[in-house]
Every structure is written in structure tokens, then in C-alpha cells.
PDB file of N, CA and C in Angstrom:
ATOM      1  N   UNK A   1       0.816  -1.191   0.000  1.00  0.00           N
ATOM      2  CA  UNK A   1       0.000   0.000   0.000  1.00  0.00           C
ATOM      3  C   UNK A   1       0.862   1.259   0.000  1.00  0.00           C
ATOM      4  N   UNK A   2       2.264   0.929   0.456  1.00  0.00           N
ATOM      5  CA  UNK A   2       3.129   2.094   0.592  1.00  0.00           C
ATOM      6  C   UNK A   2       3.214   3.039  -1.234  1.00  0.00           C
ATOM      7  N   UNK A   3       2.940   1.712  -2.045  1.00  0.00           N
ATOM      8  CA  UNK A   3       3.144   2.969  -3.243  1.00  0.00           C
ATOM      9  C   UNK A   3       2.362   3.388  -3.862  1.00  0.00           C
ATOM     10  N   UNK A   4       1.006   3.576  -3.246  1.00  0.00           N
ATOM     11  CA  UNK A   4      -0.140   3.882  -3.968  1.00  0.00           C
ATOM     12  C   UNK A   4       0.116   5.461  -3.180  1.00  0.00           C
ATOM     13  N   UNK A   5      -0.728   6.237  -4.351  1.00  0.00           N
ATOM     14  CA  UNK A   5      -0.265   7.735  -4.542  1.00  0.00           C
ATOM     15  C   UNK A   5      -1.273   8.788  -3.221  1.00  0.00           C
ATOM     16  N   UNK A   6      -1.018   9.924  -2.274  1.00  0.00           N
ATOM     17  CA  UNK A   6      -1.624  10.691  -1.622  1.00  0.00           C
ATOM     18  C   UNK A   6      -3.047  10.529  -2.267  1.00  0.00           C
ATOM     19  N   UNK A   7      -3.479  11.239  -3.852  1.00  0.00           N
ATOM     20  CA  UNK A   7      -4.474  11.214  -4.411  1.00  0.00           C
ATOM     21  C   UNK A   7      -5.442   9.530  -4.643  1.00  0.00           C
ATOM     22  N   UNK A   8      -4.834   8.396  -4.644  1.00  0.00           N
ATOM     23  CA  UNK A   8      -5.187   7.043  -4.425  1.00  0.00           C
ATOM     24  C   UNK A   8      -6.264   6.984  -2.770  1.00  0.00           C
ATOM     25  N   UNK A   9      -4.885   7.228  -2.376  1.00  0.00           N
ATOM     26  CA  UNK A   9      -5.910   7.697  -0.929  1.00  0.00           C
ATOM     27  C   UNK A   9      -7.200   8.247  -0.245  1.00  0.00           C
ATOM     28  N   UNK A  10      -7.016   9.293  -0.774  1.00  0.00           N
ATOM     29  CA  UNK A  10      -8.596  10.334  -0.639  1.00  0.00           C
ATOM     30  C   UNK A  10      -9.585  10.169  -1.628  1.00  0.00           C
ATOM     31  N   UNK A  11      -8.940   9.485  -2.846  1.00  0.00           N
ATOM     32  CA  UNK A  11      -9.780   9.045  -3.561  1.00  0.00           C
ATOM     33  C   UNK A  11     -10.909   7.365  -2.494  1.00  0.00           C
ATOM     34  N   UNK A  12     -10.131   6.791  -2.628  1.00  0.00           N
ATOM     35  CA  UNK A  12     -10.505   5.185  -1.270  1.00  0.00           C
ATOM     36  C   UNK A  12     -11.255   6.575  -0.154  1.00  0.00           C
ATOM     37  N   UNK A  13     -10.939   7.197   0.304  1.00  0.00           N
ATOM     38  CA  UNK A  13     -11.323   7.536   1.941  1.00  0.00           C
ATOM     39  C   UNK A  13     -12.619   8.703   1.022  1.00  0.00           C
ATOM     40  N   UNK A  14     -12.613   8.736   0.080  1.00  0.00           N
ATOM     41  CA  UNK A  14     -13.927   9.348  -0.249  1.00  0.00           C
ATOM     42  C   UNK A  14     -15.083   8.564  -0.565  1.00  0.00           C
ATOM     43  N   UNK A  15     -15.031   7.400  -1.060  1.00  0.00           N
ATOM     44  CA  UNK A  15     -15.501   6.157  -1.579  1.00  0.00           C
ATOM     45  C   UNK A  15     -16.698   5.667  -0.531  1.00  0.00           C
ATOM     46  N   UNK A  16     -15.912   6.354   0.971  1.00  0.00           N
ATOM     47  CA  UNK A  16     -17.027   5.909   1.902  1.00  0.00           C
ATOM     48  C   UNK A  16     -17.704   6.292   2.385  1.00  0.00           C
ATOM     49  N   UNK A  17     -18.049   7.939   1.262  1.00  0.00           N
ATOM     50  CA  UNK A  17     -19.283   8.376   2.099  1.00  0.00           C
ATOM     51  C   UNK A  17     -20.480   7.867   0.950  1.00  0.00           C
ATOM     52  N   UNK A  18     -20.686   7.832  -0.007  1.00  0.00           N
ATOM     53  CA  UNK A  18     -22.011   7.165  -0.799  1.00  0.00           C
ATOM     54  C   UNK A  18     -22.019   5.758  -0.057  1.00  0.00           C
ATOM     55  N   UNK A  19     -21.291   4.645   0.437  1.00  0.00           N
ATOM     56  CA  UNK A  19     -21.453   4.164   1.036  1.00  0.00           C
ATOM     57  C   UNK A  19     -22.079   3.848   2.329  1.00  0.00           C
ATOM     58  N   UNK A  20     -21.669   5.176   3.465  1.00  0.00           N
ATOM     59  CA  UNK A  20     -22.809   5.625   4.318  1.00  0.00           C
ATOM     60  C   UNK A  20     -24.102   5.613   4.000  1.00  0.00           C
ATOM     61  N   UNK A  21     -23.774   6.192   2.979  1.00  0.00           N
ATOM     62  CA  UNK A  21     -25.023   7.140   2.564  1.00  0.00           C
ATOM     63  C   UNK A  21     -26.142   5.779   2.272  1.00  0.00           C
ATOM     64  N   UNK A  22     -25.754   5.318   1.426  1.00  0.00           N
ATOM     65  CA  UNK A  22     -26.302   3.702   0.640  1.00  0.00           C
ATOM     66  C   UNK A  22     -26.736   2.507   2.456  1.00  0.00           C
ATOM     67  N   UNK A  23     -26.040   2.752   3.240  1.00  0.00           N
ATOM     68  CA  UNK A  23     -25.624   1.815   4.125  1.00  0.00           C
ATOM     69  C   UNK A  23     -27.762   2.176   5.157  1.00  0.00           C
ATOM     70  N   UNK A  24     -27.378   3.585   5.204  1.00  0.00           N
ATOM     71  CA  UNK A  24     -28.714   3.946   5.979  1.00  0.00           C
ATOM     72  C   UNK A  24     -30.002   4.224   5.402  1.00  0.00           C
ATOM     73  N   UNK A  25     -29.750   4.712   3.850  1.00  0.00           N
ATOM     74  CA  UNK A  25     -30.307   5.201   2.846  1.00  0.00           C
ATOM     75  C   UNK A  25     -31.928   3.967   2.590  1.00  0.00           C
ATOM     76  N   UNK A  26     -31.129   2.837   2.227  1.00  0.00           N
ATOM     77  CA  UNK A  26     -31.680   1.465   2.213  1.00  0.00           C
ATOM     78  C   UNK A  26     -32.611   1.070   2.781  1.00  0.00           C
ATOM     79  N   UNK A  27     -33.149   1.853   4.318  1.00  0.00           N
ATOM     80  CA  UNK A  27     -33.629   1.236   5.144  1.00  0.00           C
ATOM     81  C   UNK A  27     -35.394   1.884   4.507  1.00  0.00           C
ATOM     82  N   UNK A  28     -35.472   2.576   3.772  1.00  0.00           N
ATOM     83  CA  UNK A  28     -36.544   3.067   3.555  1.00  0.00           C
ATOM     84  C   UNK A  28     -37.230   2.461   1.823  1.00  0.00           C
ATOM     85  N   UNK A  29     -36.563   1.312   1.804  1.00  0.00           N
ATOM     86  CA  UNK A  29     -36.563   0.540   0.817  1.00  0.00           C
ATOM     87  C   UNK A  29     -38.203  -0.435   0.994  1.00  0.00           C
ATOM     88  N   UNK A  30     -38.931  -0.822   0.222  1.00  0.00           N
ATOM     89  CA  UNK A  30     -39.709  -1.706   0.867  1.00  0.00           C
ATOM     90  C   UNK A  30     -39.476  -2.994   0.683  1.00  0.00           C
ATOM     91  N   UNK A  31     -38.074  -3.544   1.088  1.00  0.00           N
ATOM     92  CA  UNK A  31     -38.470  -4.329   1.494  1.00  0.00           C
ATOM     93  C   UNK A  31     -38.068  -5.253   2.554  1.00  0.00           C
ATOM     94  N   UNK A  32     -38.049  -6.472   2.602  1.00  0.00           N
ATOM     95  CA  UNK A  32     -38.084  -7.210   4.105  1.00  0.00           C
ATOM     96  C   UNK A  32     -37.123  -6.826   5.075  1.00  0.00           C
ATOM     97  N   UNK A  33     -37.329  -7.334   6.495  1.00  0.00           N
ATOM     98  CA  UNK A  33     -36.281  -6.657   7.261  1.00  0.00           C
ATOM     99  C   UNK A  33     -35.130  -7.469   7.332  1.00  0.00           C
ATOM    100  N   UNK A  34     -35.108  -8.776   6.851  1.00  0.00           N
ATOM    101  CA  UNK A  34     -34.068  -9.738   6.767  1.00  0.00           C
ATOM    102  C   UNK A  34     -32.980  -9.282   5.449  1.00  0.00           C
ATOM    103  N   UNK A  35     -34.033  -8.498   4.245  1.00  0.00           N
ATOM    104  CA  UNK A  35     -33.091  -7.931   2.985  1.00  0.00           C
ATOM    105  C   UNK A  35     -32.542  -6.502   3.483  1.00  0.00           C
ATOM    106  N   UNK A  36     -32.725  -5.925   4.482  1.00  0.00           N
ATOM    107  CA  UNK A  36     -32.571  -4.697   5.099  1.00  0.00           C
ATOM    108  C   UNK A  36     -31.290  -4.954   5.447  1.00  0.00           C
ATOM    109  N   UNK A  37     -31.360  -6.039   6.601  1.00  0.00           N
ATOM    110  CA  UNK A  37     -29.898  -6.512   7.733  1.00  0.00           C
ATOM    111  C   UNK A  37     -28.839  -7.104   6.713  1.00  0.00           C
ATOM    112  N   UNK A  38     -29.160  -7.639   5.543  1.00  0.00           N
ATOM    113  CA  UNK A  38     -28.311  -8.030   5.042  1.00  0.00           C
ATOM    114  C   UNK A  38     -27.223  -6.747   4.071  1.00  0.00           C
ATOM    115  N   UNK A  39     -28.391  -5.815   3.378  1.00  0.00           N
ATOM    116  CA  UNK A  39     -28.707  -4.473   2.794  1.00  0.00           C
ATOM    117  C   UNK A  39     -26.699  -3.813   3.894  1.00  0.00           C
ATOM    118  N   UNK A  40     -27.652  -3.884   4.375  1.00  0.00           N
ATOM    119  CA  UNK A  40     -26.981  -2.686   5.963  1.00  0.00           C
ATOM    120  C   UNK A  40     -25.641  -3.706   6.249  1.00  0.00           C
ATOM    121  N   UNK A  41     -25.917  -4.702   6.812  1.00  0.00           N
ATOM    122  CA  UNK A  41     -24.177  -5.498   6.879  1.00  0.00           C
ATOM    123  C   UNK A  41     -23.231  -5.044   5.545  1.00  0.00           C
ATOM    124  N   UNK A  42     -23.744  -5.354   4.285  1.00  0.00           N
ATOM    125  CA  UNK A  42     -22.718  -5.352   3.150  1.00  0.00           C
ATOM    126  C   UNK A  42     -22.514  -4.068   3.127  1.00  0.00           C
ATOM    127  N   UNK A  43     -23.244  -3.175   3.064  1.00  0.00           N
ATOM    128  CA  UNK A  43     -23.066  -1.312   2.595  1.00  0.00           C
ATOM    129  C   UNK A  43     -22.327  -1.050   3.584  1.00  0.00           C
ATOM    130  N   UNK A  44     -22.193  -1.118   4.845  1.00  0.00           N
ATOM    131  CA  UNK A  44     -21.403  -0.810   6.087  1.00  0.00           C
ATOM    132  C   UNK A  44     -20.450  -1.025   6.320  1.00  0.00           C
ATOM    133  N   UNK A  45     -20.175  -2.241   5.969  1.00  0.00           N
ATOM    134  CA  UNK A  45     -18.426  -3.166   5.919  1.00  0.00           C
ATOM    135  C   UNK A  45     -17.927  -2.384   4.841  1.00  0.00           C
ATOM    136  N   UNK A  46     -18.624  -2.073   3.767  1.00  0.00           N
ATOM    137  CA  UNK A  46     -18.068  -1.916   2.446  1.00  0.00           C
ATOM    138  C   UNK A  46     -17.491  -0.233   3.307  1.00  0.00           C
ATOM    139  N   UNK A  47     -18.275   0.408   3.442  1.00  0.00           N
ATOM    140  CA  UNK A  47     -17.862   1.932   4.095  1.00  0.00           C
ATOM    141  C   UNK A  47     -16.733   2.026   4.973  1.00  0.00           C
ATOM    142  N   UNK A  48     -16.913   0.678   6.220  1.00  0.00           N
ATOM    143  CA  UNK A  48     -15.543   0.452   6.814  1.00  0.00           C
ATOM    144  C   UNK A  48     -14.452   0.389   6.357  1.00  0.00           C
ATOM    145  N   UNK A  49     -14.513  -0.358   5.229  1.00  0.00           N
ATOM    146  CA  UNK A  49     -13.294  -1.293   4.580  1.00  0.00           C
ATOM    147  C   UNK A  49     -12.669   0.013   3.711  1.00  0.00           C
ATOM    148  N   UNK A  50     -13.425   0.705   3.017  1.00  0.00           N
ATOM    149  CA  UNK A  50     -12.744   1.582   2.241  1.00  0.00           C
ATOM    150  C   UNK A  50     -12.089   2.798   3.157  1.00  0.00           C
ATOM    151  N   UNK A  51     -13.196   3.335   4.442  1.00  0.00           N
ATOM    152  CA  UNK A  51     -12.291   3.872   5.415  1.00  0.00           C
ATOM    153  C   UNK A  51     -11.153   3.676   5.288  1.00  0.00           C
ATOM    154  N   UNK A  52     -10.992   2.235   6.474  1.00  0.00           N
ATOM    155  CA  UNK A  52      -9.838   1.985   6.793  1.00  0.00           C
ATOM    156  C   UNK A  52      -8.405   1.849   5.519  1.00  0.00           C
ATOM    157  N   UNK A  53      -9.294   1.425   4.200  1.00  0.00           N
ATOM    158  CA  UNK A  53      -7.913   1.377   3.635  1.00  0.00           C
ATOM    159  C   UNK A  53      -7.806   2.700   2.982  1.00  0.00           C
ATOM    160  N   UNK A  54      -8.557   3.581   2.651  1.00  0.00           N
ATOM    161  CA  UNK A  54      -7.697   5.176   2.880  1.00  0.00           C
ATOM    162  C   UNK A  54      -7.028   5.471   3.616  1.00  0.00           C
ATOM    163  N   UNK A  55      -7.167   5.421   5.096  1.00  0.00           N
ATOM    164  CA  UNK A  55      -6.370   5.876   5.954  1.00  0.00           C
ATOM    165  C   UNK A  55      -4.960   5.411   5.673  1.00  0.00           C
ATOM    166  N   UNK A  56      -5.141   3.612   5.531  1.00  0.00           N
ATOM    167  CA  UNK A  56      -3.958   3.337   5.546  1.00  0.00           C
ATOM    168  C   UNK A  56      -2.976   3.582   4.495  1.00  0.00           C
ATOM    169  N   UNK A  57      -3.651   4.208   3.295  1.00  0.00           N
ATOM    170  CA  UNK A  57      -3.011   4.310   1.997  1.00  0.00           C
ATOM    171  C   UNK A  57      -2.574   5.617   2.177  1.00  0.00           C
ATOM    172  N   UNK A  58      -3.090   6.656   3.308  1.00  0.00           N
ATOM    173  CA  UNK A  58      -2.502   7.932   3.080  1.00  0.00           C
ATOM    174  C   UNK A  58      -1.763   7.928   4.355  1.00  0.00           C
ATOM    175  N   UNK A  59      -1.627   7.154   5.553  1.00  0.00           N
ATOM    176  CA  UNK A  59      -0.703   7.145   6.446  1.00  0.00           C
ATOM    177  C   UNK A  59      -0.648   8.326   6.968  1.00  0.00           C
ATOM    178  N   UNK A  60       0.258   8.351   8.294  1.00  0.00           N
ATOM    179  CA  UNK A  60       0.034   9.261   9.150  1.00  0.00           C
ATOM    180  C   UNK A  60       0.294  10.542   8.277  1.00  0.00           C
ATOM    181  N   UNK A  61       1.500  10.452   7.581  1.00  0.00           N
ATOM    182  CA  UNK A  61       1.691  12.038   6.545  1.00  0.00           C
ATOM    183  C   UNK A  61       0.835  12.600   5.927  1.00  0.00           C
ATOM    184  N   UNK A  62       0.390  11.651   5.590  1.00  0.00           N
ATOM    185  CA  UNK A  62      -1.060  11.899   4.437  1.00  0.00           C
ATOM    186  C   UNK A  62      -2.151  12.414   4.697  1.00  0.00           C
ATOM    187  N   UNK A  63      -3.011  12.086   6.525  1.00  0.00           N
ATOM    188  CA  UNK A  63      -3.379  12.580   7.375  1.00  0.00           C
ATOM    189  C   UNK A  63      -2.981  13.595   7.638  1.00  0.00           C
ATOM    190  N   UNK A  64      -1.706  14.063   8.181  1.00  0.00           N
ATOM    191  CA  UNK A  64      -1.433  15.356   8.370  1.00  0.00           C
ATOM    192  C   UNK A  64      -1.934  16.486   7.506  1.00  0.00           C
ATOM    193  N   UNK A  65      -1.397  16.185   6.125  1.00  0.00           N
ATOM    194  CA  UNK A  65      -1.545  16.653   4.868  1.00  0.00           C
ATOM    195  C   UNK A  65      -2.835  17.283   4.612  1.00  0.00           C
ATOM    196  N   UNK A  66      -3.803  16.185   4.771  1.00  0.00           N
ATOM    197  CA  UNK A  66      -5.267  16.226   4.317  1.00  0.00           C
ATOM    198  C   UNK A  66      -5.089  17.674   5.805  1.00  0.00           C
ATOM    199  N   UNK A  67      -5.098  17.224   6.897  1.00  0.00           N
ATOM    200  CA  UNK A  67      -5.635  18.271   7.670  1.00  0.00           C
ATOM    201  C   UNK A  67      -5.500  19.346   7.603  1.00  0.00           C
ATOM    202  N   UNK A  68      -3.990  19.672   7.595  1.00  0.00           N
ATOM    203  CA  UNK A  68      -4.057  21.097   7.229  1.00  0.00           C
ATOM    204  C   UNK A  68      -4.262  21.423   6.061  1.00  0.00           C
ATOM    205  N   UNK A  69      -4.507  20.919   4.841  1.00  0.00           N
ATOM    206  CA  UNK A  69      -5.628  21.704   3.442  1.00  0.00           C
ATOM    207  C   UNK A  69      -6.396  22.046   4.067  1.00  0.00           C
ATOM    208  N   UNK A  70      -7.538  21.100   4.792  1.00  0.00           N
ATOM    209  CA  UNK A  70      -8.924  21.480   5.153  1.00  0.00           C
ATOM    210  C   UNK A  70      -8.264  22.431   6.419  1.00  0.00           C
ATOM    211  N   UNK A  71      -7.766  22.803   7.434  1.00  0.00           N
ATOM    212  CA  UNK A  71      -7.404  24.128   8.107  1.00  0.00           C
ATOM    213  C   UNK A  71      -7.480  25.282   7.207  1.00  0.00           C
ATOM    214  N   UNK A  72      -6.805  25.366   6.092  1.00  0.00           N
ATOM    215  CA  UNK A  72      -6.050  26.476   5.687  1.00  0.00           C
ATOM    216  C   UNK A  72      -7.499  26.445   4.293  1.00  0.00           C
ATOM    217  N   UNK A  73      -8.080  25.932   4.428  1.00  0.00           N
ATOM    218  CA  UNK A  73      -9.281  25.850   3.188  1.00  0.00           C
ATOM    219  C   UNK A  73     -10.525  26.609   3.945  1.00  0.00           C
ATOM    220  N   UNK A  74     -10.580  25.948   5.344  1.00  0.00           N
ATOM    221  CA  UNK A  74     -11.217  26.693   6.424  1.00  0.00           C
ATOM    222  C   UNK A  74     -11.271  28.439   6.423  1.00  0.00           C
ATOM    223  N   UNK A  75      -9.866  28.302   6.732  1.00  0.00           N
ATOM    224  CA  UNK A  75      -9.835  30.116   7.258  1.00  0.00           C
ATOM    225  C   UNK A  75      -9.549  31.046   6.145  1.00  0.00           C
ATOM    226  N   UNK A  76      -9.585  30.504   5.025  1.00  0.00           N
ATOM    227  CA  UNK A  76      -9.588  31.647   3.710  1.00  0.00           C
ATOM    228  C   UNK A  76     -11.146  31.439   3.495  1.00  0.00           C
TER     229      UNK A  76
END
């Protein structure tokens, strides 16, 4: 994962918000509550999973990085 690129990263750690979105979105679906739980397990893991492997693809630097854009994106 070390050589996948800053932009690889936030690209994956963006991935998981339609995922959220899809994960809760669902529940207003009609239908059963057994296709719901299943609905909600897969969309959720899927949101986790891409989390976590953004993070790990942009590493602590990368983190840093991202933060202060969004600081300095903030106060202008």
C-alpha cells in the first residue's frame, strides 16, 4: 500500500461516504427486514473497509496533509 499515490488515498477515503449514505439510505426501501440486515451489513463493511484502507493508503503524513488543506481551506 506504501506505493499507492496521496491522491489514491482520498480518492478510497472518499468512496465511503455514498457508502454511508447507501448503508442507511436502504432502510426506507420496501423491502423485508431480513433484505434490510443483510442491505446494511454489506453497505457498512463496504464503508468500513474503504475507510480503513484510505487511511492506511494515506498514512500518518497523508493525514497530516489532508488536515491542514482542510485548516487552511477553512480560514480563507
Amino acid at each position: 500500500m506504501k506505493r499507492l499515490s496521496f491522491r489514491t488515498g482520498v480518492v478510497v477515503l472518499l468512496c465511503c461516504i455514498p457508502c454511508y449514505i447507501l448503508s442507511f439510505a436502504q432502510m426506507a426501501l420496501p423491502i423485508s427486514a431480513a433484505a434490510k440486515g443483510v442491505l446494511w451489513f454489506v453497505l457498512f463493511g463496504l464503508a468500513k473497509t474503504t475507510q480503513y484502507a484510505g487511511l492506511t493508503i494515506l498514512g500518518v503524513e497523508g493525514v497530516k496533509r489532508l488536515k491542514a488543506w482542510y485548516k487552511g481551506e477553512r480560514k480563507a
